[in-house]
C-alpha atoms as a PDB file:
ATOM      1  CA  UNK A   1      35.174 112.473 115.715  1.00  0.00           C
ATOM      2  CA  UNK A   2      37.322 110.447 117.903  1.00  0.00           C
ATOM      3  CA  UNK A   3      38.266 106.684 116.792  1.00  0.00           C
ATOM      4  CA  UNK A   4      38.618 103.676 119.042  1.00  0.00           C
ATOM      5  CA  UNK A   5      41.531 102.338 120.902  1.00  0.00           C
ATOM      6  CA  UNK A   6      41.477  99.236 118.795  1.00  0.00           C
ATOM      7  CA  UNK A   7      41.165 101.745 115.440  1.00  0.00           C
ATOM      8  CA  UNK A   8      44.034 103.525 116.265  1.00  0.00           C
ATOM      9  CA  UNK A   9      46.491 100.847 117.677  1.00  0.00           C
ATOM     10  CA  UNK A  10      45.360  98.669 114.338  1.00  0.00           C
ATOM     11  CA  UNK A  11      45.877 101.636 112.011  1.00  0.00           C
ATOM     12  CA  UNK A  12      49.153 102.440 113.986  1.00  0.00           C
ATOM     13  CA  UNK A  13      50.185  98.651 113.201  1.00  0.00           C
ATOM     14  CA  UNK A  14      49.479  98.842 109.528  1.00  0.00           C
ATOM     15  CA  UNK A  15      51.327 102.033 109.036  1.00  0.00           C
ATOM     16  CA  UNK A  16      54.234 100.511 110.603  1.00  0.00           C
ATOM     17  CA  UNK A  17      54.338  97.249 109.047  1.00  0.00           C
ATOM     18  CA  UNK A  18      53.559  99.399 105.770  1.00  0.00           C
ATOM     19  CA  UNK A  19      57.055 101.788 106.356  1.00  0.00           C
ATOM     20  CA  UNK A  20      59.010  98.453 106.985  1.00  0.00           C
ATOM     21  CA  UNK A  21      57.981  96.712 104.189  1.00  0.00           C
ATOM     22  CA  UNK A  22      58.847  99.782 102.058  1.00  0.00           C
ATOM     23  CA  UNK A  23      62.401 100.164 103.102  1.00  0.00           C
ATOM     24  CA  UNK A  24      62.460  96.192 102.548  1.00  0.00           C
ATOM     25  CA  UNK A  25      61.867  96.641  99.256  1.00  0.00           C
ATOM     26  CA  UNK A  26      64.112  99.719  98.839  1.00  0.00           C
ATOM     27  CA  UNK A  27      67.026  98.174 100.685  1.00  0.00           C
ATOM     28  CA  UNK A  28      66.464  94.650  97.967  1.00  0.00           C
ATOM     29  CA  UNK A  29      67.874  95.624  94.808  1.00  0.00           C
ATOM     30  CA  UNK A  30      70.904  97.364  96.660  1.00  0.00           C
ATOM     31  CA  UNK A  31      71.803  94.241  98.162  1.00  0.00           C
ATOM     32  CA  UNK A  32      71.309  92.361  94.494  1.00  0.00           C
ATOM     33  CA  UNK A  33      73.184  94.708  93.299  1.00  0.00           C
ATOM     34  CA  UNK A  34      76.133  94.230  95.451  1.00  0.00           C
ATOM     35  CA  UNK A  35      75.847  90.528  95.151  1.00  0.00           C
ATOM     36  CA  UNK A  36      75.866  91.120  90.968  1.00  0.00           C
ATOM     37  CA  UNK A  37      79.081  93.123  91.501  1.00  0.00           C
ATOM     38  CA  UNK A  38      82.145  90.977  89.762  1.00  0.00           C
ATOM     39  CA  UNK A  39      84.563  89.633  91.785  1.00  0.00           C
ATOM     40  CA  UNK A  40      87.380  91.891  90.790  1.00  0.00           C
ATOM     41  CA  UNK A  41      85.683  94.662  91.756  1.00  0.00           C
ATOM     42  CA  UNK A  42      84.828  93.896  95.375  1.00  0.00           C
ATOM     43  CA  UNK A  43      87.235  95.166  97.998  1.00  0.00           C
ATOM     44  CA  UNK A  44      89.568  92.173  98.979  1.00  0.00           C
ATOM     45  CA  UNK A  45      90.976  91.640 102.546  1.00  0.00           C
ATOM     46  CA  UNK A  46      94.550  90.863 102.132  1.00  0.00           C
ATOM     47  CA  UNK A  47      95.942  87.301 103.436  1.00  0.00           C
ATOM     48  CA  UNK A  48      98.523  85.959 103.918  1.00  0.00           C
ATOM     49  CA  UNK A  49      98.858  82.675 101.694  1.00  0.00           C
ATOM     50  CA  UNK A  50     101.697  81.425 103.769  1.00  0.00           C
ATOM     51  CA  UNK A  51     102.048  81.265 107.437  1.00  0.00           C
ATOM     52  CA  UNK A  52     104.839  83.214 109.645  1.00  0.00           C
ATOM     53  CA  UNK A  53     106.565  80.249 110.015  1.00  0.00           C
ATOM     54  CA  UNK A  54     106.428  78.741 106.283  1.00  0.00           C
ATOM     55  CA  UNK A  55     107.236  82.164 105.221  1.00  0.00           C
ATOM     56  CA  UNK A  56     110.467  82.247 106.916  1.00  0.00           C
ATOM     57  CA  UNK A  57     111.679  78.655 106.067  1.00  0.00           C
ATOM     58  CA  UNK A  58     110.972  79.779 102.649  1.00  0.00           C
ATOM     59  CA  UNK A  59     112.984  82.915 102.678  1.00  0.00           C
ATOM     60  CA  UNK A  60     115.508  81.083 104.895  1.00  0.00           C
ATOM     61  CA  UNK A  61     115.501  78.038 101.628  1.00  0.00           C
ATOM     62  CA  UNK A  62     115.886  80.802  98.781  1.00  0.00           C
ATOM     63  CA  UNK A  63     119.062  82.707 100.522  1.00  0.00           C
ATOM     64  CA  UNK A  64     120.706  79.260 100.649  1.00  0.00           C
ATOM     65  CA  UNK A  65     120.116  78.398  97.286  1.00  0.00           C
ATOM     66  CA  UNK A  66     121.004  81.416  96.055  1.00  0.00           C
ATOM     67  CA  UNK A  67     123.977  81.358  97.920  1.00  0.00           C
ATOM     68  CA  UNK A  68     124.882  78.019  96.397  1.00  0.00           C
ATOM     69  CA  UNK A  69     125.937  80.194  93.214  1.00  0.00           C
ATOM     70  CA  UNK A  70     128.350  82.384  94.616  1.00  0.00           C
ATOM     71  CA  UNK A  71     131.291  82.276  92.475  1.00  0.00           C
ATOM     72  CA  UNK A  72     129.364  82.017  89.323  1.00  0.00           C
ATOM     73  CA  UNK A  73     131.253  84.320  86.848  1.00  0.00           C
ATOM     74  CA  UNK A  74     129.689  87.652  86.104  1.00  0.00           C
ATOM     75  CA  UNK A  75     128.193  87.597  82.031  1.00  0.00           C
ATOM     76  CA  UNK A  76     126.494  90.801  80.901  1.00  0.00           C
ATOM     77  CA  UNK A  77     122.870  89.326  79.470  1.00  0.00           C
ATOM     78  CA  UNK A  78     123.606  86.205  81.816  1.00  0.00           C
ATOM     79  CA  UNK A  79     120.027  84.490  83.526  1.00  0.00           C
ATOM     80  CA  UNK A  80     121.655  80.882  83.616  1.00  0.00           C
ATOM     81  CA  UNK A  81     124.325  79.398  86.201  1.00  0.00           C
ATOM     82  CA  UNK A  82     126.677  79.633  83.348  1.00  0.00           C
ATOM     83  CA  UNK A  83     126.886  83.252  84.329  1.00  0.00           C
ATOM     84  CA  UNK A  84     125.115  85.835  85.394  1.00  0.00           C
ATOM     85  CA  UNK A  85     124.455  89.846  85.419  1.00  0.00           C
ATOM     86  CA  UNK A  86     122.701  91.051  88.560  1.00  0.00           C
ATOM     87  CA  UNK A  87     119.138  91.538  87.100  1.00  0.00           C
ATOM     88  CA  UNK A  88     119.437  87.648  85.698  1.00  0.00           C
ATOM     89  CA  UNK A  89     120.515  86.337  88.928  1.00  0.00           C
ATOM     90  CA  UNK A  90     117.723  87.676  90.920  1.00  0.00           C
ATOM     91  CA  UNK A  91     115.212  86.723  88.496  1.00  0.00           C
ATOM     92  CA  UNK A  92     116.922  82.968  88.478  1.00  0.00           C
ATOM     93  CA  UNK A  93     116.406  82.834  92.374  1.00  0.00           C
ATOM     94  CA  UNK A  94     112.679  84.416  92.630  1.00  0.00           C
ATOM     95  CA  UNK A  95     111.461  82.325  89.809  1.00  0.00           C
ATOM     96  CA  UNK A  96     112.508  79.282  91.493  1.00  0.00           C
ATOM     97  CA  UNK A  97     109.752  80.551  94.388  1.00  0.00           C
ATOM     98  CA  UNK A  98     107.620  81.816  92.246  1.00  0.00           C
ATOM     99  CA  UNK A  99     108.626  85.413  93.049  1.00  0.00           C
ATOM    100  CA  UNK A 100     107.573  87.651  89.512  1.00  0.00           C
ATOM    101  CA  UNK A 101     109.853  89.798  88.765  1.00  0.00           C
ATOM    102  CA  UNK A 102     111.317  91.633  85.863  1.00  0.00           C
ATOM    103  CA  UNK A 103     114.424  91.093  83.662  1.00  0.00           C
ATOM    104  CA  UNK A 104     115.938  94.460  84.190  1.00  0.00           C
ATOM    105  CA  UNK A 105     116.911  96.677  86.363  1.00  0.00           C
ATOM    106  CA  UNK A 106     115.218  99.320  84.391  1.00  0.00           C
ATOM    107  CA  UNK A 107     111.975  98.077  84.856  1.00  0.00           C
ATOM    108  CA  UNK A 108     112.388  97.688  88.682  1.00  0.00           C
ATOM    109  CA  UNK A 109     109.922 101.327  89.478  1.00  0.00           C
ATOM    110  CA  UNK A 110     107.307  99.209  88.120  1.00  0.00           C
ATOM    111  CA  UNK A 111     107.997  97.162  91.703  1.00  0.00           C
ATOM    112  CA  UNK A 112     108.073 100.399  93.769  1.00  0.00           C
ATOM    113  CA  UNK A 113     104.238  99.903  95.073  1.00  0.00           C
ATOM    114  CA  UNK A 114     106.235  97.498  96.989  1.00  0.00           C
ATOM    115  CA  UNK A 115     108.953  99.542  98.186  1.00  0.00           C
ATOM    116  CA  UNK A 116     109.856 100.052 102.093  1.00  0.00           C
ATOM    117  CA  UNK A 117     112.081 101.728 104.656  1.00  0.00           C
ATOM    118  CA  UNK A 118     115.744 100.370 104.419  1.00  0.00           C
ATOM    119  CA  UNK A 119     115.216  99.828 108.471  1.00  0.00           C
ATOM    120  CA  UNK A 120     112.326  97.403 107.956  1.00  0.00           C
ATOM    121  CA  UNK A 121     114.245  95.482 105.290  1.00  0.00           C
ATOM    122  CA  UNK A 122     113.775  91.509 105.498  1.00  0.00           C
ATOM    123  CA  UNK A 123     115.568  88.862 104.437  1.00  0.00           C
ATOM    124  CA  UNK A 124     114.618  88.205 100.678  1.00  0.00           C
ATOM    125  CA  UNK A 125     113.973  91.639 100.074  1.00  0.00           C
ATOM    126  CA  UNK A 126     115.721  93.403  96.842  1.00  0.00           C
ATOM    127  CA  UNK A 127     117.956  95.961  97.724  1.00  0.00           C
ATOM    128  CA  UNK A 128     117.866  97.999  94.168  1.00  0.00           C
ATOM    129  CA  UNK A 129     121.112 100.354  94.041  1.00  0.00           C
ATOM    130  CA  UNK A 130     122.020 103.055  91.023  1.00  0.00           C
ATOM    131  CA  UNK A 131     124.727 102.051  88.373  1.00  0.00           C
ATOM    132  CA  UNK A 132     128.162 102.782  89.130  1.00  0.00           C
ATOM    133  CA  UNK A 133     127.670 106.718  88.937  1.00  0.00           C
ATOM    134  CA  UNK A 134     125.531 107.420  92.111  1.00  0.00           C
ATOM    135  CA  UNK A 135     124.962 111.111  90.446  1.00  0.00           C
ATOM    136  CA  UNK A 136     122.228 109.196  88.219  1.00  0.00           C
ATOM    137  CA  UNK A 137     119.284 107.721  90.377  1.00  0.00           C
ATOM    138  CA  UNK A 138     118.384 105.327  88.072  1.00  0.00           C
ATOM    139  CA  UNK A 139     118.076 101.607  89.112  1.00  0.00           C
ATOM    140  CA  UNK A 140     121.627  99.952  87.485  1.00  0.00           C
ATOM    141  CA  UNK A 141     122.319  96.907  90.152  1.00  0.00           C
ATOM    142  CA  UNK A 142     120.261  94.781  92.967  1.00  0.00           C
ATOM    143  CA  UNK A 143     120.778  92.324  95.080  1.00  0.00           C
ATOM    144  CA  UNK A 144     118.455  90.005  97.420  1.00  0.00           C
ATOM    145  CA  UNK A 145     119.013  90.417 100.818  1.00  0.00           C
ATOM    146  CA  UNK A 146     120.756  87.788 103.209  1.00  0.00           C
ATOM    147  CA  UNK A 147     121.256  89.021 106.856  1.00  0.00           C
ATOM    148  CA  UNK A 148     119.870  91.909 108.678  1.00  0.00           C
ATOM    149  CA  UNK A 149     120.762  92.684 112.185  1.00  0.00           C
ATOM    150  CA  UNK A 150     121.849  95.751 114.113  1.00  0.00           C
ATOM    151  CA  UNK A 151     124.215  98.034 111.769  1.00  0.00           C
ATOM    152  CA  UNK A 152     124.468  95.082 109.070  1.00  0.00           C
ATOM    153  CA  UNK A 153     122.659  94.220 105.957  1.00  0.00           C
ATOM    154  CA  UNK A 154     124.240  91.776 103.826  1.00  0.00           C
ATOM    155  CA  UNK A 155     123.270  90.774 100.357  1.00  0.00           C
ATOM    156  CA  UNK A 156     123.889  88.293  97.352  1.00  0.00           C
ATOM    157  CA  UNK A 157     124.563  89.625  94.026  1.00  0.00           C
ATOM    158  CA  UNK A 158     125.808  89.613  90.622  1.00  0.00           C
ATOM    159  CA  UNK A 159     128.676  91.811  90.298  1.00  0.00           C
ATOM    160  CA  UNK A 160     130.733  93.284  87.786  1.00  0.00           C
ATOM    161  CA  UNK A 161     133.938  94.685  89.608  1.00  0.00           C
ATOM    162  CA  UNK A 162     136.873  93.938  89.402  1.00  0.00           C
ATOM    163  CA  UNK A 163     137.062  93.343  93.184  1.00  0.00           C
ATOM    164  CA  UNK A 164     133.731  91.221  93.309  1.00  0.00           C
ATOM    165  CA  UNK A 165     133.249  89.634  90.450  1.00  0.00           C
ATOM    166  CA  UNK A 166     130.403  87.244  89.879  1.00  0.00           C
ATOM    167  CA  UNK A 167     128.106  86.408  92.438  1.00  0.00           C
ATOM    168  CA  UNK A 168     129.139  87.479  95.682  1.00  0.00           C
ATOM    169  CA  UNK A 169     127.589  88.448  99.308  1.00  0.00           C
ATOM    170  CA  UNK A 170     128.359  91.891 100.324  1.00  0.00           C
ATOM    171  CA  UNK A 171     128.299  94.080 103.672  1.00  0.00           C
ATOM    172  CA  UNK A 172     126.315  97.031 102.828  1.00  0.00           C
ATOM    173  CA  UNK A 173     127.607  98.654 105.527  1.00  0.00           C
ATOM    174  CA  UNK A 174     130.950  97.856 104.252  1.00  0.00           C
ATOM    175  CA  UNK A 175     131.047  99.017 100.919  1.00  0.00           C
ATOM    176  CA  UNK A 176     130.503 101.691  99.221  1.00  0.00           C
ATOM    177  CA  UNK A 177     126.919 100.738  97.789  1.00  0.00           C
ATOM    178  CA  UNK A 178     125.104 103.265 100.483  1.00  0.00           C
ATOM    179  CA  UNK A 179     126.148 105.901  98.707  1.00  0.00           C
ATOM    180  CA  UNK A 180     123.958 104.297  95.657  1.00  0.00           C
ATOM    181  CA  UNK A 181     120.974 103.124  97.610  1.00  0.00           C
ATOM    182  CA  UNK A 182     117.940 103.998  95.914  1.00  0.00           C
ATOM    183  CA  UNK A 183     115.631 101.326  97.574  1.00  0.00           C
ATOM    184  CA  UNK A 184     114.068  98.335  99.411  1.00  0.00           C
ATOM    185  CA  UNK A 185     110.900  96.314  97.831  1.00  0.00           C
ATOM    186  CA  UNK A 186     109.383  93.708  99.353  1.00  0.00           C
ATOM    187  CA  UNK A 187     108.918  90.532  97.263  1.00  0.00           C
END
């Protein structure tokens, strides 16, 4: 039994329309589903809220206010222009940008996510350095960086030496802090 050429071609038709339509209906509720997905859940492209340009004026803004304070004695617990300890100075300057950050030292892994190669550092980066003993590499001191350029890093800080005391810019390649470097986070 042989069919016609209009039998065939119309069967042919209705078979194809007939596959479509059922991987139409398939394909529906994954797309519904993926549109009921919450927000938070969904992959987000990363953006930059502030241009290149902005971005720098605003670092550029935060080094020169927080230069404003150097000479502000050094006080152990200190977050006010009164005084300040390292930890409380940095988290004086960042909040005025809205830059989170926490109170301590100790708490700065939590910002490691964050952290970067010494040789990319930026200025306001934080520059997190051990305590006074570089045997223990523990975060004990930071500082937000001011200059970079070819062999020189600078940064501001809050320090407690005898030689530097209060808040002070420093050469990091003319101190003795590389031998306490621990890291670089970008804020």
């Amino acid at each position: 039994m042989t069919l016609p050429k209009s039998t065939l071609a119309l069967f042919s038709c209705s078979l194809f329309f007939l596959v479509a339509c059922e991987s139409t209906v398939n394909a529906s509720p994954q797309t519904e589903q993926t549109k009921s997905v919450p927000a938070a859940q969904k992959p987000v492209k990363e953006v930059p809220l502030i241009a290149p340009k902005k971005q720098l004026k605003k670092e550029q803004e935060m080094i020169k206010f927080a230069r404003k304070h150097i000479g502000t004695k050094y006080v152990w617990g200190g977050n006010t222009p009164k005084g300040f300890d390292c930890s409380g100075f940095i988290k004086y300057v960042y909040n005025k940008y809205d830059i989170s950050i926490p109170r301590t030292t100790a708490a700065y892994p939590s910002l490691y996510y964050k952290k970067i190669a010494l040789k990319d550092a930026k200025v306001g980066d934080l520059i997190v350095f051990t305590g006074t003993n570089p045997k223990i590499r523990k975060p004990g001191h930071a500082g937000i960086i001011t200059e970079v350029g070819k062999r020189s890093l600078k940064f501001v800080h809050s320090s407690s030496s005898k030689k530097h005391f209060g808040v002070t810019e420093t050469d990091y390649y003319k101190s003795g802090y590389p031998k306490r470097y621990l890291t670089v986070v970008r804020m």
